[in-house]
C-alpha atoms as a PDB file:
ATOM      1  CA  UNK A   1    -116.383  88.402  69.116  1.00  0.00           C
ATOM      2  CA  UNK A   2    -113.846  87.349  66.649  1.00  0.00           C
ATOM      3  CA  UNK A   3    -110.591  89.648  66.047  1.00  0.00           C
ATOM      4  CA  UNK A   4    -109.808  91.502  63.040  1.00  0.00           C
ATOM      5  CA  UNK A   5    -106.116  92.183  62.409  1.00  0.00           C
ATOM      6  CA  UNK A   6    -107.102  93.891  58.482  1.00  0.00           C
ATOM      7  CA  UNK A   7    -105.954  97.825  58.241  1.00  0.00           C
ATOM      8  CA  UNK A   8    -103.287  97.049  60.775  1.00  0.00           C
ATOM      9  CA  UNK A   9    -100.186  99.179  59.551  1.00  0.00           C
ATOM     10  CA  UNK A  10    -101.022  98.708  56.116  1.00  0.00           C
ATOM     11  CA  UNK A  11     -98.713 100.542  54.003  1.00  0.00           C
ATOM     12  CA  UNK A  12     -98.351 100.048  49.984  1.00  0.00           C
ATOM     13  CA  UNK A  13     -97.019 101.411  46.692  1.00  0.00           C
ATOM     14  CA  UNK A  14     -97.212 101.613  43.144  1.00  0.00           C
ATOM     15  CA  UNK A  15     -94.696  99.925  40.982  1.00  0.00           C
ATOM     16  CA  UNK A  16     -94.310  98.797  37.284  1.00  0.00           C
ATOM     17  CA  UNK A  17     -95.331  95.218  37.354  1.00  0.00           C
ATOM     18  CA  UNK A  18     -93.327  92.396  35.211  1.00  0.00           C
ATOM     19  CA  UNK A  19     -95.513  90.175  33.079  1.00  0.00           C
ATOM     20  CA  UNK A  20     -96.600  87.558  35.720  1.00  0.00           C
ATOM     21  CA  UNK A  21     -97.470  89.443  38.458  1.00  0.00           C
ATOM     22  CA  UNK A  22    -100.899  89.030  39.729  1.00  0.00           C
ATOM     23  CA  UNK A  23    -102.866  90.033  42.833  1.00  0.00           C
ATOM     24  CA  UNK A  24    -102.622  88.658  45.645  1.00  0.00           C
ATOM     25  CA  UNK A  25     -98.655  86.678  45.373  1.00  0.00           C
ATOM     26  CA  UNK A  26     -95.300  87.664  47.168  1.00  0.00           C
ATOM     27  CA  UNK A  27     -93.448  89.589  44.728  1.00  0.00           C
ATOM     28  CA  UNK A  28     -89.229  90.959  45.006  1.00  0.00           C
ATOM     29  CA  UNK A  29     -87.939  93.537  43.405  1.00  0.00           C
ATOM     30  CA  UNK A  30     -86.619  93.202  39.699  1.00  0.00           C
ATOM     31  CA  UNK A  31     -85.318  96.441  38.815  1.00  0.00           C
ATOM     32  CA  UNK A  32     -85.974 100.345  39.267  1.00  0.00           C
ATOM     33  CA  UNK A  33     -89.359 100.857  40.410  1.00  0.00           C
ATOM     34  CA  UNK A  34     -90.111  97.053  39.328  1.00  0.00           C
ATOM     35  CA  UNK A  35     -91.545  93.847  40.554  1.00  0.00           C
ATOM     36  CA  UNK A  36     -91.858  90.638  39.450  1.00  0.00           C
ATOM     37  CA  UNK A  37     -93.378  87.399  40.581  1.00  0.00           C
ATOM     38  CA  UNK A  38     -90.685  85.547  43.149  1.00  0.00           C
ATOM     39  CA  UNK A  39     -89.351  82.201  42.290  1.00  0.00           C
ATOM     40  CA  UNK A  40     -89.461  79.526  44.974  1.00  0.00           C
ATOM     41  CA  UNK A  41     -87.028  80.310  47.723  1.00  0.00           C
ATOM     42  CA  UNK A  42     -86.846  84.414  46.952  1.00  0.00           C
ATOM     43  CA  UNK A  43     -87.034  86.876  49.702  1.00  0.00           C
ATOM     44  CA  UNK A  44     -90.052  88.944  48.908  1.00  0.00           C
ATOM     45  CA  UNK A  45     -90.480  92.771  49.815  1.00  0.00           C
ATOM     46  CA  UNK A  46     -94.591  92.510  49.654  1.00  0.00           C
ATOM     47  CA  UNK A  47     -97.794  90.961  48.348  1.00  0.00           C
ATOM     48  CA  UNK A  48     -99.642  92.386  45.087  1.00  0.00           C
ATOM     49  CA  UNK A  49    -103.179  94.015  46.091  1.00  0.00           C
ATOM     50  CA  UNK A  50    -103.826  94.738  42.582  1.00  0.00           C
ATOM     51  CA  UNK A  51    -102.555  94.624  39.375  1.00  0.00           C
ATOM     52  CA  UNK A  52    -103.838  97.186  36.476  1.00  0.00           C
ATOM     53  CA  UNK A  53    -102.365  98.443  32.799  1.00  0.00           C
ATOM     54  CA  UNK A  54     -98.831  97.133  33.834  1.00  0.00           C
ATOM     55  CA  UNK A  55     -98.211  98.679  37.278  1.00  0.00           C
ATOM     56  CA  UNK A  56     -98.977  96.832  40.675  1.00  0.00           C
ATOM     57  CA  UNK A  57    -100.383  97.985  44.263  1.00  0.00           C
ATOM     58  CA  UNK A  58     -97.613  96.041  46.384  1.00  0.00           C
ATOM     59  CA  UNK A  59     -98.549  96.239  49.831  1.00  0.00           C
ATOM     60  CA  UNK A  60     -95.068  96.537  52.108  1.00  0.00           C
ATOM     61  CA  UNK A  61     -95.952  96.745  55.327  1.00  0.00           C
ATOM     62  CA  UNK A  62     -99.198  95.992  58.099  1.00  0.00           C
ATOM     63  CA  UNK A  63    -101.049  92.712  58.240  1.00  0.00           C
ATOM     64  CA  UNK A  64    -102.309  90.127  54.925  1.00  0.00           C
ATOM     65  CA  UNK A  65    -103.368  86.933  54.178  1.00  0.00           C
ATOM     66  CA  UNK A  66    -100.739  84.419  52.705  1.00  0.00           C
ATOM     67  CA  UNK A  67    -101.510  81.044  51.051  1.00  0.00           C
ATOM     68  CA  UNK A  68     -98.754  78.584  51.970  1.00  0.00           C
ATOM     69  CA  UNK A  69     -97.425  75.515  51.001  1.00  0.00           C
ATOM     70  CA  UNK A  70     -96.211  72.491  52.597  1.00  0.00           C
ATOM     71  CA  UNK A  71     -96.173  72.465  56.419  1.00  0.00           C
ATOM     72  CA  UNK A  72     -98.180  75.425  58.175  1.00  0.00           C
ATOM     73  CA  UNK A  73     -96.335  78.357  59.446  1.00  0.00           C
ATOM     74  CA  UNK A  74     -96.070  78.229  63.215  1.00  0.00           C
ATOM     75  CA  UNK A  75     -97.583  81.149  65.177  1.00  0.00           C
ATOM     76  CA  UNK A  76     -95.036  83.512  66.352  1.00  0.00           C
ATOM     77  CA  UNK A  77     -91.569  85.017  64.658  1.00  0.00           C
ATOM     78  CA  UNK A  78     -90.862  82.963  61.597  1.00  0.00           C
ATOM     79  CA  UNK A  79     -88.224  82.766  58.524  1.00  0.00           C
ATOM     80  CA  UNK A  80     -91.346  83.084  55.567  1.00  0.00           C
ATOM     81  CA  UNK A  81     -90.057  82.905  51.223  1.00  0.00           C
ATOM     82  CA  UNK A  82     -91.911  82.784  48.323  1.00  0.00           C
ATOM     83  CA  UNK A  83     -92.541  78.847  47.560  1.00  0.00           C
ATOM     84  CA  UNK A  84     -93.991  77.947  44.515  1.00  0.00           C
ATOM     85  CA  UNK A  85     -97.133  79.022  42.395  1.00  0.00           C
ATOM     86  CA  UNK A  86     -97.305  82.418  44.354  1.00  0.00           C
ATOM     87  CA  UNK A  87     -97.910  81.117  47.820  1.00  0.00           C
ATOM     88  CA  UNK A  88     -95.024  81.184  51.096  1.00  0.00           C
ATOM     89  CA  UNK A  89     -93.631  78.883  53.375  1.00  0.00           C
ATOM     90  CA  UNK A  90     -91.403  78.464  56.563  1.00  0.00           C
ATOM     91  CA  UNK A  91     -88.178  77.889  57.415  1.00  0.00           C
ATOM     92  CA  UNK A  92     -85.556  77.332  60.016  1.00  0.00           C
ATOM     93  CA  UNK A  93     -83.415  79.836  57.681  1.00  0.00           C
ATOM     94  CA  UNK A  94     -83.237  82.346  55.355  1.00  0.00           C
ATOM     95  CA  UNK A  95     -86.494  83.818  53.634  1.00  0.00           C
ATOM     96  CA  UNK A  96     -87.746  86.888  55.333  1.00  0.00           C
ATOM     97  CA  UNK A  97     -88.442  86.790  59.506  1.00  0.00           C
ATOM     98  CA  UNK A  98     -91.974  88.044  60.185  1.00  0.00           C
ATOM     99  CA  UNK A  99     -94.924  87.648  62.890  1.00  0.00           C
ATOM    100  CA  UNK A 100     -97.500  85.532  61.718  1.00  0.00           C
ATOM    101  CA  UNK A 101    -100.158  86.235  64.016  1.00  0.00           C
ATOM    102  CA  UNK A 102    -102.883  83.154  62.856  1.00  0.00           C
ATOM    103  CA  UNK A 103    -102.964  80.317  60.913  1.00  0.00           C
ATOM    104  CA  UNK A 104    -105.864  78.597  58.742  1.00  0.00           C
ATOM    105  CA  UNK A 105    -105.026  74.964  57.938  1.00  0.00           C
ATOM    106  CA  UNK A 106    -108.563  73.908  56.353  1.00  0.00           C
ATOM    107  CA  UNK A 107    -108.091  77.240  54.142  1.00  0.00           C
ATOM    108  CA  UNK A 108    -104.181  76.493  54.002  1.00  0.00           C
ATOM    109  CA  UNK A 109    -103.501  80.777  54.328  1.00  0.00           C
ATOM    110  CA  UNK A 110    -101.924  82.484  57.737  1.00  0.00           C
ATOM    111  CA  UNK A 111    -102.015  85.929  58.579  1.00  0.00           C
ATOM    112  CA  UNK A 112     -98.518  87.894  58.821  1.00  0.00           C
ATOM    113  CA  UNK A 113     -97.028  91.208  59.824  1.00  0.00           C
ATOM    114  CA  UNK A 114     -95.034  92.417  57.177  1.00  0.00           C
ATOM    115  CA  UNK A 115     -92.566  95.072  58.232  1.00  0.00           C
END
């Protein structure tokens, strides 16, 4: 049997996307009710589920799938931020500390908690 973390805790919102935003990237927060696409090294409040006539599902909390660049996540409590072209990375500091519960290094994605 292979486990399923999807639907775990999943909790989302609609906001007013900035031009850029697309499904499935770590977005912040750009203004009232706004998001926009993060720039490498941002803190991100969620990940886009959907994107539709300017306004964005954002996903804030519960378990997703996360491209990353550069060296894979760890499993366990890490620092993740937006890196470039939409996906996340790791750090020893800074970013945004979540519990990434698997990671796929053929597929380069992981699984995380956001909370």
């Amino acid at each position: 049997m292979e486990l399923s973390f999807n639907g775990f805790g999943e909790n989302a919102a609609t906001f007013t996307a900035n031009p850029g935003v697309s499904a499935g990237i770590p977005v912040k927060m750009t203004g009232n009710g706004t998001v926009g696409a993060c720039n490498a090294g941002d803190s991100f409040c969620g990940v886009t589920l959907g994107v539709r006539n300017g306004y964005a599902a954002v996903q804030l909390a519960g378990y997703t799938r996360l491209s990353y660049s550069g060296t894979a996540p760890a499993v366990g409590w890490q620092n993740i931020f937006a890196a470039a072209d939409g996906k996340a990375q790791s750090a020893a500091t800074g970013g945004r500390q979540m519990l990434v519960l698997d990671v796929d290094e053929t597929s380069k994605t992981f699984g995380v908690i956001l909370s």
